[in-house]
PDB file of N, CA and C in Angstrom:
ATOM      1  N   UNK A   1       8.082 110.223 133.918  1.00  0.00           N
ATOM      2  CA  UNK A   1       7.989 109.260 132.831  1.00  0.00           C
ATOM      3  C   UNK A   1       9.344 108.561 132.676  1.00  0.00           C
ATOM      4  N   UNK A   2       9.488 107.449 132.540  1.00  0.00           N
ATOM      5  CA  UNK A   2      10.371 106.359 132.397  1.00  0.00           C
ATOM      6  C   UNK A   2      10.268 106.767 130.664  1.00  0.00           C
ATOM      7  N   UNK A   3      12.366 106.454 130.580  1.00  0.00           N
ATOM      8  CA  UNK A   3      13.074 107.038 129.235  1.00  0.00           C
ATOM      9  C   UNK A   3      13.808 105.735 129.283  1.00  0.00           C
ATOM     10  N   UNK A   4      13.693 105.182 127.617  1.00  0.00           N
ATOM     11  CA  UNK A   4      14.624 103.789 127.751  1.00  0.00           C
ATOM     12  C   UNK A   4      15.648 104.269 125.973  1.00  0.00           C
ATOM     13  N   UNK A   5      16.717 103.680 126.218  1.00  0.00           N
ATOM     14  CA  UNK A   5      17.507 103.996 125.007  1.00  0.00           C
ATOM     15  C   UNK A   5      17.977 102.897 124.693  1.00  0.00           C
ATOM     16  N   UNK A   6      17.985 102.261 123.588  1.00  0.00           N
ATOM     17  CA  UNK A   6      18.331 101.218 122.953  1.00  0.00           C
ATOM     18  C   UNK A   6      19.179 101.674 121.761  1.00  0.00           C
ATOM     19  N   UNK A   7      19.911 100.326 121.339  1.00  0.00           N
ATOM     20  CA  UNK A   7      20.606 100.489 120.309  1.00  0.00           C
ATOM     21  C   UNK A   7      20.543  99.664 118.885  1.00  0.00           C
ATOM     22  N   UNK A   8      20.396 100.106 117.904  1.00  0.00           N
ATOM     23  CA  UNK A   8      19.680  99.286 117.072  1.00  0.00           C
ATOM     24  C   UNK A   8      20.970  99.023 116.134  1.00  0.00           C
ATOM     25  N   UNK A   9      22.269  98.966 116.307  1.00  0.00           N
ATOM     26  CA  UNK A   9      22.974  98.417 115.451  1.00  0.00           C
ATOM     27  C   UNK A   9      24.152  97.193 116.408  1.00  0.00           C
ATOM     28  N   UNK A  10      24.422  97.514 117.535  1.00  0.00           N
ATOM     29  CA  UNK A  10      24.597  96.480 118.438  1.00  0.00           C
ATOM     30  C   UNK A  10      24.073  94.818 118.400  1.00  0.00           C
ATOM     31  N   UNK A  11      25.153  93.808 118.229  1.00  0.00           N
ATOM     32  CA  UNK A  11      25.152  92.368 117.903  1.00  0.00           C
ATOM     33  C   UNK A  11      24.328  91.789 119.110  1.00  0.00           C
ATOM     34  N   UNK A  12      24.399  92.086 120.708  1.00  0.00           N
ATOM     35  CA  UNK A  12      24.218  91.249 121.324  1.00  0.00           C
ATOM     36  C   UNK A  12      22.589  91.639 121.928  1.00  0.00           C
ATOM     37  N   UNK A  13      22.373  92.806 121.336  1.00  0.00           N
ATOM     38  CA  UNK A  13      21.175  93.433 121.720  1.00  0.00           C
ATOM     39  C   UNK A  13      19.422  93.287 120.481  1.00  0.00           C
ATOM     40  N   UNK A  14      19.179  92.189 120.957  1.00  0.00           N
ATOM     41  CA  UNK A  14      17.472  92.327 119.946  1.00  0.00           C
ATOM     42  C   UNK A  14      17.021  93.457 119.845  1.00  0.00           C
ATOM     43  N   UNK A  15      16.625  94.534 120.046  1.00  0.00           N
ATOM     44  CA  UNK A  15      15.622  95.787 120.334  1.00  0.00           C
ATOM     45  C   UNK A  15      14.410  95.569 120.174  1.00  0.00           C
ATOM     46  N   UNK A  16      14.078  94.986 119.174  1.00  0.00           N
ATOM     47  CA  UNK A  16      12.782  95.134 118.834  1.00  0.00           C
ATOM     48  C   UNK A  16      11.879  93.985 119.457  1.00  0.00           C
ATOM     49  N   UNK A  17      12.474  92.987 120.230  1.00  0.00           N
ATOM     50  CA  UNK A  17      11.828  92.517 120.813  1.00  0.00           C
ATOM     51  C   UNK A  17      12.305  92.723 122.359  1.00  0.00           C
ATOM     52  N   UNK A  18      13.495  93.365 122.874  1.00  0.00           N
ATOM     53  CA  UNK A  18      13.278  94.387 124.115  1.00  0.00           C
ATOM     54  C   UNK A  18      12.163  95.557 124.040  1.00  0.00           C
ATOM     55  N   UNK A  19      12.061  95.844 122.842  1.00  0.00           N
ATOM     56  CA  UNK A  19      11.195  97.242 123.120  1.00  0.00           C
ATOM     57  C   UNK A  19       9.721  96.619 123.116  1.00  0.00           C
ATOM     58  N   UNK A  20       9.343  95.654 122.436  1.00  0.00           N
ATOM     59  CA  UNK A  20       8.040  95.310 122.576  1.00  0.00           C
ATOM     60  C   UNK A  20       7.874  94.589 123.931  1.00  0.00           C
ATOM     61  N   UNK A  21       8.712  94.108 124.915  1.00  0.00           N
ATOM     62  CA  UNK A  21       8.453  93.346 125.816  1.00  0.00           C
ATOM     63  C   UNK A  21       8.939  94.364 127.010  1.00  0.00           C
ATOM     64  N   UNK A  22       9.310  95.702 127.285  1.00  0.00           N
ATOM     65  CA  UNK A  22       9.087  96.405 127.991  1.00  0.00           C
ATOM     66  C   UNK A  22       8.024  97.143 127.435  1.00  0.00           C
ATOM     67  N   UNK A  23       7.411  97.665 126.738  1.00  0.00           N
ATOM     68  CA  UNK A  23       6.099  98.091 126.459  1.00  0.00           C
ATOM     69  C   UNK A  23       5.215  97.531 127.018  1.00  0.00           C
ATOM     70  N   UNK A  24       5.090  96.513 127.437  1.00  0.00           N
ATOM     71  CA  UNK A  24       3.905  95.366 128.309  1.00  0.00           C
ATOM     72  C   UNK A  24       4.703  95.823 129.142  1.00  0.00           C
ATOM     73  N   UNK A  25       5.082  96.504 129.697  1.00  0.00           N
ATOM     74  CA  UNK A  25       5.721  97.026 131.486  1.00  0.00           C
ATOM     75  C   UNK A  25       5.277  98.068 131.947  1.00  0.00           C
ATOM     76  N   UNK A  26       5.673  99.132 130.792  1.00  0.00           N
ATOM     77  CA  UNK A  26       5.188 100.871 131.244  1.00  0.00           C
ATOM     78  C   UNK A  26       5.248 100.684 129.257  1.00  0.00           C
ATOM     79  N   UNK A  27       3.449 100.751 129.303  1.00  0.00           N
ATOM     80  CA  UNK A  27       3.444 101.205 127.521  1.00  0.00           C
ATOM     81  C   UNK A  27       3.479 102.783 127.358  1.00  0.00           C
ATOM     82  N   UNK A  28       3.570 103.950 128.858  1.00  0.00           N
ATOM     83  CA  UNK A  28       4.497 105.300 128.251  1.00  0.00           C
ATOM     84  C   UNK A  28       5.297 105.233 128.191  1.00  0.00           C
ATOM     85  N   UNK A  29       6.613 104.384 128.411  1.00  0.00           N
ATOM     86  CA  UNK A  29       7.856 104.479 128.201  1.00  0.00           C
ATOM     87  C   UNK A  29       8.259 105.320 127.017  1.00  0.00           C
ATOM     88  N   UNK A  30       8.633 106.171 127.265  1.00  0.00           N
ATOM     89  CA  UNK A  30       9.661 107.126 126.400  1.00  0.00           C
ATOM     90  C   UNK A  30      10.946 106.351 125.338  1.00  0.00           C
ATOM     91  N   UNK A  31      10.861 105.943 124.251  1.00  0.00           N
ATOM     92  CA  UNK A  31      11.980 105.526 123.755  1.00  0.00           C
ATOM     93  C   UNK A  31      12.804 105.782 122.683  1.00  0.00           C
ATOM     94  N   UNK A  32      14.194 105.831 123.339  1.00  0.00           N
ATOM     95  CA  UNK A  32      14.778 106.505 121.876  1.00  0.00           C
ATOM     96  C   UNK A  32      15.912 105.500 121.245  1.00  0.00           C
ATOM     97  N   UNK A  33      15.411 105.240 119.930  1.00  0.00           N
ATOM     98  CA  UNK A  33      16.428 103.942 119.346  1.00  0.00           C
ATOM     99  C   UNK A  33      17.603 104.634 118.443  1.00  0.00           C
ATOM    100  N   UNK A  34      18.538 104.604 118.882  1.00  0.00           N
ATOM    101  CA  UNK A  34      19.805 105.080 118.144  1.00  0.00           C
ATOM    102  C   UNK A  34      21.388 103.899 119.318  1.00  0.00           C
ATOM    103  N   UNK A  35      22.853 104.738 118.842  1.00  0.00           N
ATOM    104  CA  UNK A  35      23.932 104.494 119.184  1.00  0.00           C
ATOM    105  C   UNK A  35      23.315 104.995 120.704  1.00  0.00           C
ATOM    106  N   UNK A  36      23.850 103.876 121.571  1.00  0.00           N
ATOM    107  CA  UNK A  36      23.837 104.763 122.810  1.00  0.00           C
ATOM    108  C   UNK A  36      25.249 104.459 123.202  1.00  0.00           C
ATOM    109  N   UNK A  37      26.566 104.552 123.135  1.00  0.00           N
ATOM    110  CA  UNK A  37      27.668 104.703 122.863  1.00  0.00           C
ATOM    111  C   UNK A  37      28.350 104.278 124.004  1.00  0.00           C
ATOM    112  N   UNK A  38      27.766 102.559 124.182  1.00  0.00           N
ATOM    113  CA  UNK A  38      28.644 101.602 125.102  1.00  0.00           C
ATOM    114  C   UNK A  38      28.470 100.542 124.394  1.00  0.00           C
ATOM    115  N   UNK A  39      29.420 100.695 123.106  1.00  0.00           N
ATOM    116  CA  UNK A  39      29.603  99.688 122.071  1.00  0.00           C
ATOM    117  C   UNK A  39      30.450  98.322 122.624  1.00  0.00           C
ATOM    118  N   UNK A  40      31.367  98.786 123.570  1.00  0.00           N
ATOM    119  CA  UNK A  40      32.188  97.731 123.556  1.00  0.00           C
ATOM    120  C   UNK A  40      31.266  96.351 123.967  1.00  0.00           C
ATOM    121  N   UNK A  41      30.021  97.177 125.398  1.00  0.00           N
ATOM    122  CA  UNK A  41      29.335  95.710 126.008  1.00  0.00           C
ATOM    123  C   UNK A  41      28.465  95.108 125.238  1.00  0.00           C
ATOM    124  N   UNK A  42      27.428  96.382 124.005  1.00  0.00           N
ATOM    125  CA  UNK A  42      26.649  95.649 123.321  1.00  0.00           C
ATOM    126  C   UNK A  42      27.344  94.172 122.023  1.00  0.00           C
ATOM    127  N   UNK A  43      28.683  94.506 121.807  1.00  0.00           N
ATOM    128  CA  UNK A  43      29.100  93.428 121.201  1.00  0.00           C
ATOM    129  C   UNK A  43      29.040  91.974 121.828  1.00  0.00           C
ATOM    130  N   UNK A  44      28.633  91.707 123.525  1.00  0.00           N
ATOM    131  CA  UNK A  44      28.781  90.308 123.485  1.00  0.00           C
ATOM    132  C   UNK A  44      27.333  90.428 124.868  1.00  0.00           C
ATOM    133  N   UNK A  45      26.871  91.408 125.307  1.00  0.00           N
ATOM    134  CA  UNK A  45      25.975  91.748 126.257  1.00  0.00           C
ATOM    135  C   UNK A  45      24.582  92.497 125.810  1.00  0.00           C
ATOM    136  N   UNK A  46      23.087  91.570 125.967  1.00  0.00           N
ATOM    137  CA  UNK A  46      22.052  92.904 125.925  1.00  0.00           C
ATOM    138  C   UNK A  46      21.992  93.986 126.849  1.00  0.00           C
ATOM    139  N   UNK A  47      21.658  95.293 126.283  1.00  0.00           N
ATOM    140  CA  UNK A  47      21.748  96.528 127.368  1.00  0.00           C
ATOM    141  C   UNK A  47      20.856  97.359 127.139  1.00  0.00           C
ATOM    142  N   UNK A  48      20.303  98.055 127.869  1.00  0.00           N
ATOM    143  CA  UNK A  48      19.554  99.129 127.648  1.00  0.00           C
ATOM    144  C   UNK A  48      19.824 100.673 128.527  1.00  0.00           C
ATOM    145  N   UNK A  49      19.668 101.832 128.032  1.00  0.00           N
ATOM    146  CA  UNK A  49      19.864 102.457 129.003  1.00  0.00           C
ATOM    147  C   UNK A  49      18.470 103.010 129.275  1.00  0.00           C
ATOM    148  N   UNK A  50      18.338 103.078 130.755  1.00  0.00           N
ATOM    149  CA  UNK A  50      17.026 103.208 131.673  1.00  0.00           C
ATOM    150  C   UNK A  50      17.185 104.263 132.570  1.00  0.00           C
ATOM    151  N   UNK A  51      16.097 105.446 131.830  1.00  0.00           N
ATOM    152  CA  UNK A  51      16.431 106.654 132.918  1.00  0.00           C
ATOM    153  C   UNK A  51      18.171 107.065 133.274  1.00  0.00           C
ATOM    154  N   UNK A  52      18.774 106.980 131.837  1.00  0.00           N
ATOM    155  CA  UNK A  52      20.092 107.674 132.141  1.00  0.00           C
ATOM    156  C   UNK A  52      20.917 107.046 132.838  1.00  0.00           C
ATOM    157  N   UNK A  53      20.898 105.555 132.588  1.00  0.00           N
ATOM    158  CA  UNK A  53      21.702 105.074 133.977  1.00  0.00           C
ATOM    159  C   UNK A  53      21.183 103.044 133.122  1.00  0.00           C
ATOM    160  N   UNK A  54      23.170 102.708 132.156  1.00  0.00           N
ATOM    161  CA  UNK A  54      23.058 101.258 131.506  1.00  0.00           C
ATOM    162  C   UNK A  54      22.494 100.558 132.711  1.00  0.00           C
ATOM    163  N   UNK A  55      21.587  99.313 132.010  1.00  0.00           N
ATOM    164  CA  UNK A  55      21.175  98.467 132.585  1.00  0.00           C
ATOM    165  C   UNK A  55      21.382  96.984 131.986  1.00  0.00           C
ATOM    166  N   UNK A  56      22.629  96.255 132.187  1.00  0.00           N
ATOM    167  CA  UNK A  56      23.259  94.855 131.743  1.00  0.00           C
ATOM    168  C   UNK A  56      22.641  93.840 132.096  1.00  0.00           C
ATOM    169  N   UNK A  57      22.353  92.751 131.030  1.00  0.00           N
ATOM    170  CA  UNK A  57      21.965  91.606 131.207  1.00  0.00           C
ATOM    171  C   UNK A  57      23.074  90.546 130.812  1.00  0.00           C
ATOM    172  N   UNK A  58      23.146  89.010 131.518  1.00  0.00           N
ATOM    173  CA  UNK A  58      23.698  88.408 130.613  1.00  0.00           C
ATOM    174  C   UNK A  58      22.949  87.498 129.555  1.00  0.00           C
ATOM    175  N   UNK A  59      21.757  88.052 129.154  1.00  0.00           N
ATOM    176  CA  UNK A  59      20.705  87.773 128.319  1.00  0.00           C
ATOM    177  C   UNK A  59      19.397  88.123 128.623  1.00  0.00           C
ATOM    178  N   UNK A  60      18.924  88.038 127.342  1.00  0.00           N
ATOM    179  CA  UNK A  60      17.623  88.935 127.249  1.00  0.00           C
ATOM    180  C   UNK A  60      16.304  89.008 128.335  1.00  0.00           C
ATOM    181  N   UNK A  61      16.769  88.079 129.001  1.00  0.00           N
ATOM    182  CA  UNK A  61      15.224  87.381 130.163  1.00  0.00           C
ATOM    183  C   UNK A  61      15.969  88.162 130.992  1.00  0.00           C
ATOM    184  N   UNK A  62      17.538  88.304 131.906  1.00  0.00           N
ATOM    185  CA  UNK A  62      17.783  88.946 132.447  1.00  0.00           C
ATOM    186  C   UNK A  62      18.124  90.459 132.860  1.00  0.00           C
ATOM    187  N   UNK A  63      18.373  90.681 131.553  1.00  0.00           N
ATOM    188  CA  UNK A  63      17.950  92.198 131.129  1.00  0.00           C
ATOM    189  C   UNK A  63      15.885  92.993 131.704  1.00  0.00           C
ATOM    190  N   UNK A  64      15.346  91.744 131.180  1.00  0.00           N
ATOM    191  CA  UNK A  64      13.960  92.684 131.256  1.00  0.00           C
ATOM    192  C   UNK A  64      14.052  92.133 132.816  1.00  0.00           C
ATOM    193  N   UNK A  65      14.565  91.146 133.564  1.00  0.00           N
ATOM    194  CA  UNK A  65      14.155  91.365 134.864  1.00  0.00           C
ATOM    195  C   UNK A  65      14.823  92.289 135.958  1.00  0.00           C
ATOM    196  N   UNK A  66      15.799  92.789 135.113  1.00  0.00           N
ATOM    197  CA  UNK A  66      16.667  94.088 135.833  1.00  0.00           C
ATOM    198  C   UNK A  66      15.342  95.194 135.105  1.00  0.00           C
ATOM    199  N   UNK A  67      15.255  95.509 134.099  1.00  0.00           N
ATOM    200  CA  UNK A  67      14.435  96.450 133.989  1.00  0.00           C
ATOM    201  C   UNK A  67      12.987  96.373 134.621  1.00  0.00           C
ATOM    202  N   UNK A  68      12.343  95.056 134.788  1.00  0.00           N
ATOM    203  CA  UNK A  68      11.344  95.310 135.618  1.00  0.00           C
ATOM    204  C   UNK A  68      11.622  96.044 136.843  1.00  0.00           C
ATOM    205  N   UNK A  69      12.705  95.232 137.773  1.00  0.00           N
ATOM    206  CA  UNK A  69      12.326  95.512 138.893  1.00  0.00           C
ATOM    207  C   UNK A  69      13.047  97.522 139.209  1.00  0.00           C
ATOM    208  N   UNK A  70      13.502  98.088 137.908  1.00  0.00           N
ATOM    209  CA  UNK A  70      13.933  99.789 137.893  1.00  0.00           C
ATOM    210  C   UNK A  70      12.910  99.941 137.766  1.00  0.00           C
ATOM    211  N   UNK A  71      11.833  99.898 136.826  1.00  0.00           N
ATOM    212  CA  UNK A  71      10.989 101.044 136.301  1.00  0.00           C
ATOM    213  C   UNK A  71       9.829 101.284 137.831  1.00  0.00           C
ATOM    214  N   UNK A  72       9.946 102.615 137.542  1.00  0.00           N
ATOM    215  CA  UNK A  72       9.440 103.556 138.310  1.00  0.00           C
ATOM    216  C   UNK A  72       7.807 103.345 138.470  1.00  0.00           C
TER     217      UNK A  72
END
């Protein structure tokens, strides 16, 4: 099962519309919304961490197309 960690107090990161738009990817995705404690990139970068291992966008379309093409 694919594990995604988001951060819900981070400026450069939406969540809630990352988490609803990887849900249309793998709707088991495992997700846990808290600090995931790579503050410095979420201040100017969306990120997610995917299966234990950040996944950087330099915006939100590019983020889910790095996460498409990880998930398992």
């Amino acid at each position: 099962m694919n594990k995604l960690g988001v951060c819900d107090k981070c400026k450069a990161v939406d969540y809630k519309s990352i988490i609803d738009r990887v849900k249309k990817l793998d709707p088991s995705i495992e997700i846990n919304i808290g600090c995931q404690n790579i503050c410095g990139i979420g201040r100017t970068k969306p990120f997610v961490i995917l299966n234990h291992k950040p996944v950087i966008g330099n915006n939100e379309e590019d983020l889910l197309k790095k996460i498409s093409m990880l998930l398992k």
